[in-house]
N, C-alpha and C. Protein backbone atom coordinates (compact mmCIF):
# COMPACT_ATOMS: atom_id res chain seq x y z
N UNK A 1 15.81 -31.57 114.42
CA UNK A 1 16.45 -30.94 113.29
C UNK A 1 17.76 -30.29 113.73
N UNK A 2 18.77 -30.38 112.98
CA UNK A 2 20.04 -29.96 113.29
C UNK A 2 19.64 -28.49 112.98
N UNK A 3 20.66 -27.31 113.41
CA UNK A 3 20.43 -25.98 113.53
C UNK A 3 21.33 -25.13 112.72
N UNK A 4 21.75 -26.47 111.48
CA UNK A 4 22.53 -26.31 110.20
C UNK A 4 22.61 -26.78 109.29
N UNK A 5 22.97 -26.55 108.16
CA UNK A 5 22.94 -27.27 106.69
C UNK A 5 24.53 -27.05 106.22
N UNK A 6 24.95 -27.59 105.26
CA UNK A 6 25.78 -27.65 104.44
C UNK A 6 25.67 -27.59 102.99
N UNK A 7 26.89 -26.03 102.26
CA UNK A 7 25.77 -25.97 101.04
C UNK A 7 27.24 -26.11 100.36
N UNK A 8 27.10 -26.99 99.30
CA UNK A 8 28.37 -26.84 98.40
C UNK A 8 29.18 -25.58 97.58
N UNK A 9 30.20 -25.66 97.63
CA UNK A 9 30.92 -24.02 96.90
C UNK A 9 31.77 -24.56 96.97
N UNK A 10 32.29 -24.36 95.96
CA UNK A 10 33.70 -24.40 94.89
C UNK A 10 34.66 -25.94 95.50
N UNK A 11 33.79 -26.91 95.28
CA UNK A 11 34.06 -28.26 95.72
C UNK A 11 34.08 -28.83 96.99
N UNK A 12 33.72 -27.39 97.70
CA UNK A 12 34.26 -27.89 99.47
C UNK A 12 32.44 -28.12 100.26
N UNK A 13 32.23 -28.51 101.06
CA UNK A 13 30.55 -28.31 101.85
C UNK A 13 31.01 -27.58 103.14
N UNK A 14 30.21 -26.74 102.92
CA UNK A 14 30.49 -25.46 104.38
C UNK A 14 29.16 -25.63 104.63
N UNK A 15 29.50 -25.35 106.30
CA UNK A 15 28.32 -25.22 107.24
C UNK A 15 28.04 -23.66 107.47
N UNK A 16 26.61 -24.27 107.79
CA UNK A 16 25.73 -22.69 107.02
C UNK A 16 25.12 -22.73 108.45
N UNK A 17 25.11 -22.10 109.73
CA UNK A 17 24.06 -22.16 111.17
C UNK A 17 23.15 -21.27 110.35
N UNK A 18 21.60 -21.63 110.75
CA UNK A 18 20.90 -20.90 110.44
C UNK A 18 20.94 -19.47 111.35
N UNK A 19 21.47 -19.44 112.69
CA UNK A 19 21.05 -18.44 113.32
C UNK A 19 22.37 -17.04 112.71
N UNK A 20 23.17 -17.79 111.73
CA UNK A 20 24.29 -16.76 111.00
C UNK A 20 23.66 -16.05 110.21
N UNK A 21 22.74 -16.55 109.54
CA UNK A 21 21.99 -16.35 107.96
C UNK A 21 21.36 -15.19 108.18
N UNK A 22 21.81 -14.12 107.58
CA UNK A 22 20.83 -12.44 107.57
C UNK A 22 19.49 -12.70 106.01
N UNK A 23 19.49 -13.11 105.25
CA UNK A 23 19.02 -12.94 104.16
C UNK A 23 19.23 -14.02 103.26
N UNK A 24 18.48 -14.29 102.08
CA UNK A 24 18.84 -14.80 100.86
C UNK A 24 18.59 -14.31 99.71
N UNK A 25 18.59 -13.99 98.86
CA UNK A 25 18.11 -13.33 97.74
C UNK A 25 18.67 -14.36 96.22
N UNK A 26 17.50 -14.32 95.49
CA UNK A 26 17.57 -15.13 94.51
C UNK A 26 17.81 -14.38 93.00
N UNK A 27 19.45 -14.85 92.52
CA UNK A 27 19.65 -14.41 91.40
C UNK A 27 19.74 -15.30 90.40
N UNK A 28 18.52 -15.10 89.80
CA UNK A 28 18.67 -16.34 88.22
C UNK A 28 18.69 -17.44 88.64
N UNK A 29 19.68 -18.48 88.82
CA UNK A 29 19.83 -19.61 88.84
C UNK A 29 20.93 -19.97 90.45
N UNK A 30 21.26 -18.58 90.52
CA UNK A 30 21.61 -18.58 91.97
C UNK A 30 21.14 -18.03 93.04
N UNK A 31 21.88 -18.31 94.53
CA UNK A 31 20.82 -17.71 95.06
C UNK A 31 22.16 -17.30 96.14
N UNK A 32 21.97 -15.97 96.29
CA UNK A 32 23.05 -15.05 97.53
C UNK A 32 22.50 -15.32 98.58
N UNK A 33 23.31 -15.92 99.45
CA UNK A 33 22.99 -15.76 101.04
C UNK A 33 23.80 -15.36 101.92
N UNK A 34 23.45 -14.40 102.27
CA UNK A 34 24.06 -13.78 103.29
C UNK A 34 23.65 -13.23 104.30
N UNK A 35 25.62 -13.89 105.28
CA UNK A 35 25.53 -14.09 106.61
C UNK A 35 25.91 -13.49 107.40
N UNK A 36 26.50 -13.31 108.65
CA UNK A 36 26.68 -12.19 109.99
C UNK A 36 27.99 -11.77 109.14
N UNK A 37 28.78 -12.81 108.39
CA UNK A 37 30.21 -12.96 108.72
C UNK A 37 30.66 -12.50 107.38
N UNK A 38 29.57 -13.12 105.90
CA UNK A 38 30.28 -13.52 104.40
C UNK A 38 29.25 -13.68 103.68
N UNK A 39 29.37 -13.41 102.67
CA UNK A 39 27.84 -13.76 101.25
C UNK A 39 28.53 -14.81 100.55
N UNK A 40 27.42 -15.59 100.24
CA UNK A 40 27.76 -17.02 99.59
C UNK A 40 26.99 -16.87 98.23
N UNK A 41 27.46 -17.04 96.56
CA UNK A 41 26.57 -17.15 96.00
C UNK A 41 26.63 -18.37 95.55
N UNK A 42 25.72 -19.37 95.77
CA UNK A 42 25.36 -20.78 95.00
C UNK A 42 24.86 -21.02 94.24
N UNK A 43 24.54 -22.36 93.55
CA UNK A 43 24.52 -22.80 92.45
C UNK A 43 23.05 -23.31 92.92
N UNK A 44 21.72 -23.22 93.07
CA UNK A 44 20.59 -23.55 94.14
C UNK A 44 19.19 -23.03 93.83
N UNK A 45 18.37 -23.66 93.69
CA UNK A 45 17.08 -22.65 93.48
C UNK A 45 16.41 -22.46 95.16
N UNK A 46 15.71 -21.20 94.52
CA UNK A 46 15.57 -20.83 96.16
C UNK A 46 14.21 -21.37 96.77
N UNK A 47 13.62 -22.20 96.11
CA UNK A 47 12.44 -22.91 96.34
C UNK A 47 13.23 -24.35 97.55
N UNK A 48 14.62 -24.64 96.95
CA UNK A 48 15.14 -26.18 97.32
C UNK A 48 15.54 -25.30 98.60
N UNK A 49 16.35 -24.30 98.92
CA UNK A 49 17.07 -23.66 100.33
C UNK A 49 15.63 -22.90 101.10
N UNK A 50 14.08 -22.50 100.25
CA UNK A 50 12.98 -22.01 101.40
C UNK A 50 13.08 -23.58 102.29
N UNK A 51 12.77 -24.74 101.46
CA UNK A 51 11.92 -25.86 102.09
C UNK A 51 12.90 -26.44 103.27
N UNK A 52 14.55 -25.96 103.11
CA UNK A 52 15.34 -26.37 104.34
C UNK A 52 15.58 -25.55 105.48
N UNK A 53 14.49 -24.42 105.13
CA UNK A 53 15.14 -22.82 106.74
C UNK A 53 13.78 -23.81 107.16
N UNK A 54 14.01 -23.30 108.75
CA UNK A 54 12.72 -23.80 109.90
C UNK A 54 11.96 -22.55 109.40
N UNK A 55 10.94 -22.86 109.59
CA UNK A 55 9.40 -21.63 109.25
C UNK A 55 9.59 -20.88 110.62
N UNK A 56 10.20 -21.36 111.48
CA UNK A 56 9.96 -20.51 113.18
C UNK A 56 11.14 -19.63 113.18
N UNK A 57 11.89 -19.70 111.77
CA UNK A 57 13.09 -18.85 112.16
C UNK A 57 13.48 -17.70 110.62
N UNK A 58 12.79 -18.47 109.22
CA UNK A 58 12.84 -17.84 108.58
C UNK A 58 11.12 -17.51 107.59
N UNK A 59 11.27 -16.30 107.24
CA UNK A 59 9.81 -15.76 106.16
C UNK A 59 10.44 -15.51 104.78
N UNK A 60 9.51 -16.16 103.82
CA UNK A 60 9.42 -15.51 102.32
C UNK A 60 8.86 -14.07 102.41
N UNK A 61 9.70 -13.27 101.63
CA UNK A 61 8.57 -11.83 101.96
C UNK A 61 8.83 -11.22 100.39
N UNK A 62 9.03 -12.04 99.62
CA UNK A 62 9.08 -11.46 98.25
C UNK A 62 9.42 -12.99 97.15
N UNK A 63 9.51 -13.09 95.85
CA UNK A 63 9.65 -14.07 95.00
C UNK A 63 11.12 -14.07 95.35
N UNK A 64 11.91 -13.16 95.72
CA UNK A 64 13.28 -12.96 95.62
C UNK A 64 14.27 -13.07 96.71
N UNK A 65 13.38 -12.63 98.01
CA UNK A 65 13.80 -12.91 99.38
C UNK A 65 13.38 -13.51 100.10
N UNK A 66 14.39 -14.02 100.98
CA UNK A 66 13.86 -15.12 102.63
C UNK A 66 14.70 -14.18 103.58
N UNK A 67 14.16 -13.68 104.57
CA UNK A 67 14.76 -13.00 105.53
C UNK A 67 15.12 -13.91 106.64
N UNK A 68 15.68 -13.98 107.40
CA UNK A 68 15.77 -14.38 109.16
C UNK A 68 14.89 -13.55 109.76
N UNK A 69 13.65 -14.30 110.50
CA UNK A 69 13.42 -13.39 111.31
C UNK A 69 13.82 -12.52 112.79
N UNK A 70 14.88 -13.28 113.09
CA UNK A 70 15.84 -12.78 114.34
C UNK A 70 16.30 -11.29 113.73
N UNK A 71 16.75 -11.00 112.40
CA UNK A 71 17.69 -9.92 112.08
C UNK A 71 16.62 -8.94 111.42
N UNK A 72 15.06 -9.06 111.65
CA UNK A 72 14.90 -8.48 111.00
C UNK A 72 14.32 -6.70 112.18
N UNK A 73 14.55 -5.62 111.74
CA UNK A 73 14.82 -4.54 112.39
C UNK A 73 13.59 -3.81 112.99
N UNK A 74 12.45 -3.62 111.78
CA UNK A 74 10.99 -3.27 111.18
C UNK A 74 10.59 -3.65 110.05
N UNK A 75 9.18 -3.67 109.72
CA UNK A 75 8.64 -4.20 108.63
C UNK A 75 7.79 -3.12 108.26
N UNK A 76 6.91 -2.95 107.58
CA UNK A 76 5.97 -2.36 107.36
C UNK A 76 5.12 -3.02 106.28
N UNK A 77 4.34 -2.26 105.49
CA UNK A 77 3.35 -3.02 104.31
C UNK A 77 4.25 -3.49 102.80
N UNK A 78 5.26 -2.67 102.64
CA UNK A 78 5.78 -2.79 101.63
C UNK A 78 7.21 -2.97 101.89
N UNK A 79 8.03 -2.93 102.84
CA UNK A 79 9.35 -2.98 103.17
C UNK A 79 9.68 -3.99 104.53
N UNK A 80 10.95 -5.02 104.44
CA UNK A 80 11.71 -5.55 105.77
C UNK A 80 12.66 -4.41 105.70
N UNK A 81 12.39 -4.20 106.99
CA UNK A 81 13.84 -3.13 107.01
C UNK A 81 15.00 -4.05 107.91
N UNK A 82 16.28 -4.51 107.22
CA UNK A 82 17.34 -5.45 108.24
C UNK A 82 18.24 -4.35 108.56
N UNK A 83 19.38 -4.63 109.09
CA UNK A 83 20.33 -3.87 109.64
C UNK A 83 20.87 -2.62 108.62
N UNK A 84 21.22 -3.29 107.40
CA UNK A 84 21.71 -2.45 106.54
C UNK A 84 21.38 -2.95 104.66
N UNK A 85 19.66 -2.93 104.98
CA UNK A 85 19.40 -3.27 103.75
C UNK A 85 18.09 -3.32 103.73
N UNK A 86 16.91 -2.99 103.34
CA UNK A 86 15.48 -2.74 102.85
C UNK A 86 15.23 -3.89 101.54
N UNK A 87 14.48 -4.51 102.45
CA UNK A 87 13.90 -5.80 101.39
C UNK A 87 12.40 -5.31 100.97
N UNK A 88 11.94 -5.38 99.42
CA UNK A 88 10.49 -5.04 99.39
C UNK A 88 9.63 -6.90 100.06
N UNK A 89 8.68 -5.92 100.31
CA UNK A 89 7.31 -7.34 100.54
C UNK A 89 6.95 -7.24 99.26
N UNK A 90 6.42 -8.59 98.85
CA UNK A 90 5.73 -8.87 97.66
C UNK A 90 4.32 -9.08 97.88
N UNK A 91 3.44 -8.09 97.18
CA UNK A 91 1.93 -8.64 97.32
C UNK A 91 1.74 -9.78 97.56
N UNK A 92 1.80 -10.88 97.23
CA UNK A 92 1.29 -12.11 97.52
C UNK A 92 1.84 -12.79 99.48
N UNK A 93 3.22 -12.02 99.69
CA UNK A 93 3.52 -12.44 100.91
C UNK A 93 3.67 -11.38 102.22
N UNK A 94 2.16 -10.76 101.87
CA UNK A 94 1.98 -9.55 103.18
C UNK A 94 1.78 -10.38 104.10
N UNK A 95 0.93 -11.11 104.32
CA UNK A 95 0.02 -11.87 105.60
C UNK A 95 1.19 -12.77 105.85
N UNK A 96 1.46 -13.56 105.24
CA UNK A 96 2.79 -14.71 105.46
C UNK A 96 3.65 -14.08 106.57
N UNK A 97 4.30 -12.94 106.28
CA UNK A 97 5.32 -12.13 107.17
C UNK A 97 4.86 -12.15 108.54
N UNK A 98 3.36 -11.23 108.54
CA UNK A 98 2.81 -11.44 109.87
C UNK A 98 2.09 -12.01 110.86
N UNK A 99 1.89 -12.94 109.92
CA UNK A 99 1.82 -14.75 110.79
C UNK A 99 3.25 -15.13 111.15
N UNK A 100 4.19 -14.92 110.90
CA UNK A 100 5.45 -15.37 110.86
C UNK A 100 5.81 -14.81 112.47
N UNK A 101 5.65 -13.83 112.91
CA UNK A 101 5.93 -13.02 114.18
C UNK A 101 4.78 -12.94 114.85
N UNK A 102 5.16 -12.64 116.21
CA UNK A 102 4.24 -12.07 117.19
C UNK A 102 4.19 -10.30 117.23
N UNK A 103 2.99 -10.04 116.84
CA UNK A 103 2.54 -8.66 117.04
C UNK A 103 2.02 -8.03 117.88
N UNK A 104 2.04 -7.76 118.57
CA UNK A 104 1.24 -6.48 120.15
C UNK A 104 1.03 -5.31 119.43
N UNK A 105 -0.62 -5.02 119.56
CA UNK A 105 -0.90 -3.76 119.33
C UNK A 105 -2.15 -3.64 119.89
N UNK A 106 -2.44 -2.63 120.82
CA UNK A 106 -3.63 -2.22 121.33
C UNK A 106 -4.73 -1.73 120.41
N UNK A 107 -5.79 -1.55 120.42
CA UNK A 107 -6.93 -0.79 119.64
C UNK A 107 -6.89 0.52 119.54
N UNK A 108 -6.42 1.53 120.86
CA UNK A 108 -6.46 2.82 120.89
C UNK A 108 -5.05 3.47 121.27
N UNK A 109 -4.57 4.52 120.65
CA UNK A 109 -3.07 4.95 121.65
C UNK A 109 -3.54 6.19 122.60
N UNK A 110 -2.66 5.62 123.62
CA UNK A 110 -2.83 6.55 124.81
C UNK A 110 -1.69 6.94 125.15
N UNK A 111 -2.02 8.34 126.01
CA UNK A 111 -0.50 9.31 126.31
C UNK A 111 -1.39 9.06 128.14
N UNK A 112 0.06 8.68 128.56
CA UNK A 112 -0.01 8.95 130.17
C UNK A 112 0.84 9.68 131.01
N UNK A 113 -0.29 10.28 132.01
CA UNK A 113 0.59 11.77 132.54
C UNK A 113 0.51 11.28 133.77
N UNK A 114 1.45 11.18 134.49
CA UNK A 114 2.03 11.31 135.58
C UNK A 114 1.63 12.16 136.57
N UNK A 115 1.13 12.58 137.82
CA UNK A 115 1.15 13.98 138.67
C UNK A 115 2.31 14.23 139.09
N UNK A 116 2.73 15.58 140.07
CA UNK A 116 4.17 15.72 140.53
C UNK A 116 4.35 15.07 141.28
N UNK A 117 3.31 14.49 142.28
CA UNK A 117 3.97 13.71 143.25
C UNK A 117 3.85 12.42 142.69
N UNK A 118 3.86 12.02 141.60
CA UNK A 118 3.76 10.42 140.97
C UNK A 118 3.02 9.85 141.70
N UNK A 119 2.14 10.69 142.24
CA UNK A 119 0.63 9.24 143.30
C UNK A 119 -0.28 8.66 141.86
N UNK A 120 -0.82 9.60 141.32
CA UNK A 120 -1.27 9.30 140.31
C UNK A 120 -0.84 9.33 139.47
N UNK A 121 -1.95 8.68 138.37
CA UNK A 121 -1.83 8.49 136.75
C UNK A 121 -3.04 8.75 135.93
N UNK A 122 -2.84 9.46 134.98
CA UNK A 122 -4.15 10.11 134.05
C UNK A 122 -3.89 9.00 133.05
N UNK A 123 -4.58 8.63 132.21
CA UNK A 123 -4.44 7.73 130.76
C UNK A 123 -5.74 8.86 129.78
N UNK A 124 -5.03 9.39 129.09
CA UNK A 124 -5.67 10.28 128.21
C UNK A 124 -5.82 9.71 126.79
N UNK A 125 -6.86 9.56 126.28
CA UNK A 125 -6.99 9.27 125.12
C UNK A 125 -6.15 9.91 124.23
N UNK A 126 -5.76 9.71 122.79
CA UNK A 126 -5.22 10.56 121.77
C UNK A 126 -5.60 10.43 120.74
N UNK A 127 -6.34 11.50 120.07
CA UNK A 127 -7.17 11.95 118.89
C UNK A 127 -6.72 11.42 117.50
């Protein structure tokens, strides 16, 4: 798969790298995408531009948005947080998001103390 598309605007076909692409968001009958550089709004449903991002590089996380997952900052249950913009999650695409990434998280959090002479290490549970 090439690591770009070409989307028509105002008669000309511009190349779109996916790894430029911060977002898409779907208005009406168009759909804003925007990139490191410029926002594009096209003439496109956002069902035809999900089925052309790679799944290893972009997530649906709402009826309205496709994020990059390279740009994205934090997530949580209800919010992508990107550089300079808070996308909601949509009920239907909680789990989607975090299949989409790799997650690390232990079962318990622990605080670790050091002694002065750094020979040892305590691992203390935290309540």
């Amino acid at each position: 798969m090439q690591p770009f598309f070409f989307l028509r605007h105002n008669g000309k076909f511009i190349k779109m790298h996916f790894h430029e692409i911060v977002y898409a968001e779907s208005c009406k009958n168009y759909v804003k995408i925007v990139t490191t550089t410029q926002t594009w709004l096209v003439l496109l449903p956002m069902k035809q531009l999900e089925e052309h991002l790679p799944p290893s590089l972009f997530c649906r996380v709402h009826r309205s948005y496709i994020v990059a997952l390279e740009h994205i900052m934090a997530f949580d249950h209800a919010t992508v947080y990107l550089k300079e913009l808070s996308v909601p999650v949509g009920e239907q695409y909680k789990t989607r998001l975090q299949n989409c990434v790799t997650i690390l998280s232990g079962e318990s959090r622990a605080k670790l103390s050091v002694s002065e002479t750094g020979m040892e290490c305590l691992l203390e549970k935290e309540s």
